[in-house]
N, C-alpha and C. Protein backbone atom coordinates (compact mmCIF):
# COMPACT_ATOMS: atom_id res chain seq x y z
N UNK A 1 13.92 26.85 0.65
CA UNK A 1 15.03 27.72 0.91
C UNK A 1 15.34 27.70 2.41
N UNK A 2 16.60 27.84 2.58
CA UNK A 2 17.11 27.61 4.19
C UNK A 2 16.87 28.65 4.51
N UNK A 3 17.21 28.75 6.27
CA UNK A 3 17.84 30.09 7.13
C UNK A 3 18.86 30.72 6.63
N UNK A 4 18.83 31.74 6.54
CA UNK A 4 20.46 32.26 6.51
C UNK A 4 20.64 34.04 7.44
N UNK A 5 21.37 33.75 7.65
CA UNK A 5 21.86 35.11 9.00
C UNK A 5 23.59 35.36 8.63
N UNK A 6 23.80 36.45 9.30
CA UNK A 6 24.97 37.12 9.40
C UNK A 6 25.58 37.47 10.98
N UNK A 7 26.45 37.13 11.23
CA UNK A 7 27.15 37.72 12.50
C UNK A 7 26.41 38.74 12.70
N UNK A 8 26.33 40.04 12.21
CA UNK A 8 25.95 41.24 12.48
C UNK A 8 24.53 40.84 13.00
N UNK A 9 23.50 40.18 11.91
CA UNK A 9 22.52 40.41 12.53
C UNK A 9 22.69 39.55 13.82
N UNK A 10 22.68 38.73 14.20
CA UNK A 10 22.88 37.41 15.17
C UNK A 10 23.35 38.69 16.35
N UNK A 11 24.30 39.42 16.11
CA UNK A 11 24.08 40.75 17.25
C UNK A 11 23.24 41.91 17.60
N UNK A 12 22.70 41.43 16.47
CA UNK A 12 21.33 42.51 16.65
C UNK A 12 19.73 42.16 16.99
N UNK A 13 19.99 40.97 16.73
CA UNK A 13 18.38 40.44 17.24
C UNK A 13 18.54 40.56 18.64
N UNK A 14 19.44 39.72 19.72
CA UNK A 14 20.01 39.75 20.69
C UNK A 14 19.58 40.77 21.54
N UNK A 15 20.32 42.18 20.87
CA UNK A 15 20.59 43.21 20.97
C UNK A 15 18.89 44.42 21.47
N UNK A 16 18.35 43.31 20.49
CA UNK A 16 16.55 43.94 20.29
C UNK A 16 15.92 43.64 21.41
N UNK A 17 16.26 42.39 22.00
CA UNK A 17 16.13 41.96 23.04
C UNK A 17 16.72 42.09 24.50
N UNK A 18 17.41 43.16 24.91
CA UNK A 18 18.41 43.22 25.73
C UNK A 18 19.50 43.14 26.13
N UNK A 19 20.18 42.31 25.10
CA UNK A 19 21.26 41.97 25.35
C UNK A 19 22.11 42.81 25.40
N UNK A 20 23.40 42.84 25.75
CA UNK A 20 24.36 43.86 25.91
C UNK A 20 26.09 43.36 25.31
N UNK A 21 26.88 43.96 24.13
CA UNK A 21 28.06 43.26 23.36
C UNK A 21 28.87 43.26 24.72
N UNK A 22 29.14 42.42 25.33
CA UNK A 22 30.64 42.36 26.15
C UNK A 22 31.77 42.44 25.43
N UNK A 23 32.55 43.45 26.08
CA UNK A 23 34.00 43.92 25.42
C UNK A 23 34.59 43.04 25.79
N UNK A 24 35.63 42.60 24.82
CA UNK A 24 36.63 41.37 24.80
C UNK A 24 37.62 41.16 23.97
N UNK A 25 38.76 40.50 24.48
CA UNK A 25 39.45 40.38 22.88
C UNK A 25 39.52 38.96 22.58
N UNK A 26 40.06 38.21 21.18
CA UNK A 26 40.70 37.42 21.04
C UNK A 26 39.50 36.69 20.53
N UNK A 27 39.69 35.36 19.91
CA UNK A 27 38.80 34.53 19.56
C UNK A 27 37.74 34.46 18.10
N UNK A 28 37.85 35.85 17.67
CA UNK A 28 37.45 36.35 16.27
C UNK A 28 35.94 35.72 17.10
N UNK A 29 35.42 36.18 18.12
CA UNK A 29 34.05 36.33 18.68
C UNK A 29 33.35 37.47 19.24
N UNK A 30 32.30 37.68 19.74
CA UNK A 30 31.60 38.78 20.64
C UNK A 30 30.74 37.67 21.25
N UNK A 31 31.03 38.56 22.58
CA UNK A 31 29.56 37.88 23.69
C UNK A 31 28.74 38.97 23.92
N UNK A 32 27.50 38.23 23.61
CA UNK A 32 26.46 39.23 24.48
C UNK A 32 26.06 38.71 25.83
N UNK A 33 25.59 40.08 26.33
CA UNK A 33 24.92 39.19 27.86
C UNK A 33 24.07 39.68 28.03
N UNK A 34 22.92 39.07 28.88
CA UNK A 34 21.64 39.44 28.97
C UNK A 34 21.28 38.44 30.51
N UNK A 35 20.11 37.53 30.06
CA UNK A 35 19.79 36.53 31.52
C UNK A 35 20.97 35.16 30.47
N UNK A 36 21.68 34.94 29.94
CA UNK A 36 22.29 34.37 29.76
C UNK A 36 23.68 35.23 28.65
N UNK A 37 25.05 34.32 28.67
CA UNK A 37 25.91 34.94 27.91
C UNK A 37 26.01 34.05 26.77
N UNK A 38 25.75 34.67 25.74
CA UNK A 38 26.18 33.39 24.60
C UNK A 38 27.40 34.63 23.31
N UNK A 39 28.07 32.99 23.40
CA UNK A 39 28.69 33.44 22.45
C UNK A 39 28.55 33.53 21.04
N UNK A 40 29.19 34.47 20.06
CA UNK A 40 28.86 34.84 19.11
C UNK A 40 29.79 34.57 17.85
N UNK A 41 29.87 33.69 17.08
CA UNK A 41 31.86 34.15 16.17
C UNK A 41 31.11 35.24 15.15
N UNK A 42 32.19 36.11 15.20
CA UNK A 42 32.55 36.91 14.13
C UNK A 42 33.02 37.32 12.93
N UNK A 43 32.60 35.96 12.38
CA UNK A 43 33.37 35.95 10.74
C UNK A 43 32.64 36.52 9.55
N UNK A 44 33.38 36.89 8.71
CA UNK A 44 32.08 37.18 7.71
C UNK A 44 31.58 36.47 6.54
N UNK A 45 30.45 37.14 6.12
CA UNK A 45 29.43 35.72 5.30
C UNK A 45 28.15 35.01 5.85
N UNK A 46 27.69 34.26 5.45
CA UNK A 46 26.52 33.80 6.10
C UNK A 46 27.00 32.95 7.61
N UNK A 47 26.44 32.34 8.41
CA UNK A 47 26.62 31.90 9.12
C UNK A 47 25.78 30.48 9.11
N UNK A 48 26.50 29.03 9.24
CA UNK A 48 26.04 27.93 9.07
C UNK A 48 24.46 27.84 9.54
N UNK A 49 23.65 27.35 9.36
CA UNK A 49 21.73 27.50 9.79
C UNK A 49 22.33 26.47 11.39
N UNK A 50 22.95 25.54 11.30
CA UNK A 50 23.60 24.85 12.81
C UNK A 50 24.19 25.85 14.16
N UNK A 51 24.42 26.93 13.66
CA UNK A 51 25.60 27.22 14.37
C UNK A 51 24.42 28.38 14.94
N UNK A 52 23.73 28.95 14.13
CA UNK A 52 22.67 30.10 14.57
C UNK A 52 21.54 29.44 15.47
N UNK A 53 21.06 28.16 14.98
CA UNK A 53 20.36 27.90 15.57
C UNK A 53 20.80 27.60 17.13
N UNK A 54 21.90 27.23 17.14
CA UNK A 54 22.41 26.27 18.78
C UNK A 54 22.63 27.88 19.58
N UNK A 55 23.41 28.69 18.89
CA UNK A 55 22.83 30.69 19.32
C UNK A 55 22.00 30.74 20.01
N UNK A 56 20.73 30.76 19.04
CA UNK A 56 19.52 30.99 19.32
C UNK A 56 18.81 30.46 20.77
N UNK A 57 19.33 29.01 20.46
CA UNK A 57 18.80 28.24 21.72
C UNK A 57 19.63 28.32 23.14
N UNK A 58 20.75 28.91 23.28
CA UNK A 58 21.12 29.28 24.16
C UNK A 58 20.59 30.12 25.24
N UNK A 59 19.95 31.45 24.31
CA UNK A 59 19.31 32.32 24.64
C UNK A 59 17.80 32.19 24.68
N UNK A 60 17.68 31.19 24.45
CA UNK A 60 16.22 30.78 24.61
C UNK A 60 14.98 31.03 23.40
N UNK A 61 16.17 31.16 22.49
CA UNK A 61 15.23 31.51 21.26
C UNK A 61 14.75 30.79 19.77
N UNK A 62 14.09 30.84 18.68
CA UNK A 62 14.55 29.56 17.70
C UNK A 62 14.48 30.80 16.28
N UNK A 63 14.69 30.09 15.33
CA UNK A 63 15.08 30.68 13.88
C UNK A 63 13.62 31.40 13.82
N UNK A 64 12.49 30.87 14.26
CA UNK A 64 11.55 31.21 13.93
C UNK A 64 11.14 33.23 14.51
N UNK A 65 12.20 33.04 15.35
CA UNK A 65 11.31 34.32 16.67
C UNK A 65 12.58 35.30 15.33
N UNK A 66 13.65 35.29 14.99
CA UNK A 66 14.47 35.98 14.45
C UNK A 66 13.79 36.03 12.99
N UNK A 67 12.95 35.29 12.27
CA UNK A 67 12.22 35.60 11.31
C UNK A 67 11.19 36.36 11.38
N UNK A 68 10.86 36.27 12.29
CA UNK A 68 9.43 37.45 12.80
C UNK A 68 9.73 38.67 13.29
N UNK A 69 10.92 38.66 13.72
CA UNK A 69 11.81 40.04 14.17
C UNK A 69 12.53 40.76 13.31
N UNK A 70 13.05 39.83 11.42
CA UNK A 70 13.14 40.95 10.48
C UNK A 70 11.82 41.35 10.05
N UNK A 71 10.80 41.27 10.20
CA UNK A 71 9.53 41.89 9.70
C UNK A 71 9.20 43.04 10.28
């Protein structure tokens, strides 16, 4: 069975971690910022396991640290 995540959470792991939603418009996105800004899209539904992961690694993180963080 794959990864699978949601926009929402993808702002909330982040979020667990420091990050902060930058207000913005346009783009059907959110940025967070923290020691880096990554962007976020905002659509709803699962979110591709590609698209979370390259997220993740922006911020310096992998699928694995966000699996241990829904526990």
């Amino acid at each position: 069975m794959g990864f699978t995540t949601t926009a929402a959470e993808m702002m909330a792991f982040p979020a667990s971690k420091g990050y902060v939603r930058e207000t913005g418009r346009g783009k059907h996105g959110v940025k967070m910022v923290g020691a880096t800004r990554i962007p976020i899209p905002a659509h709803p539904g699962n979110m591709p396991t590609g698209t979370a992961r390259k997220i993740l690694a922006q911020a310096g993180y992998s699928i694995n640290d966000v699996i241990e963080w829904r526990r």
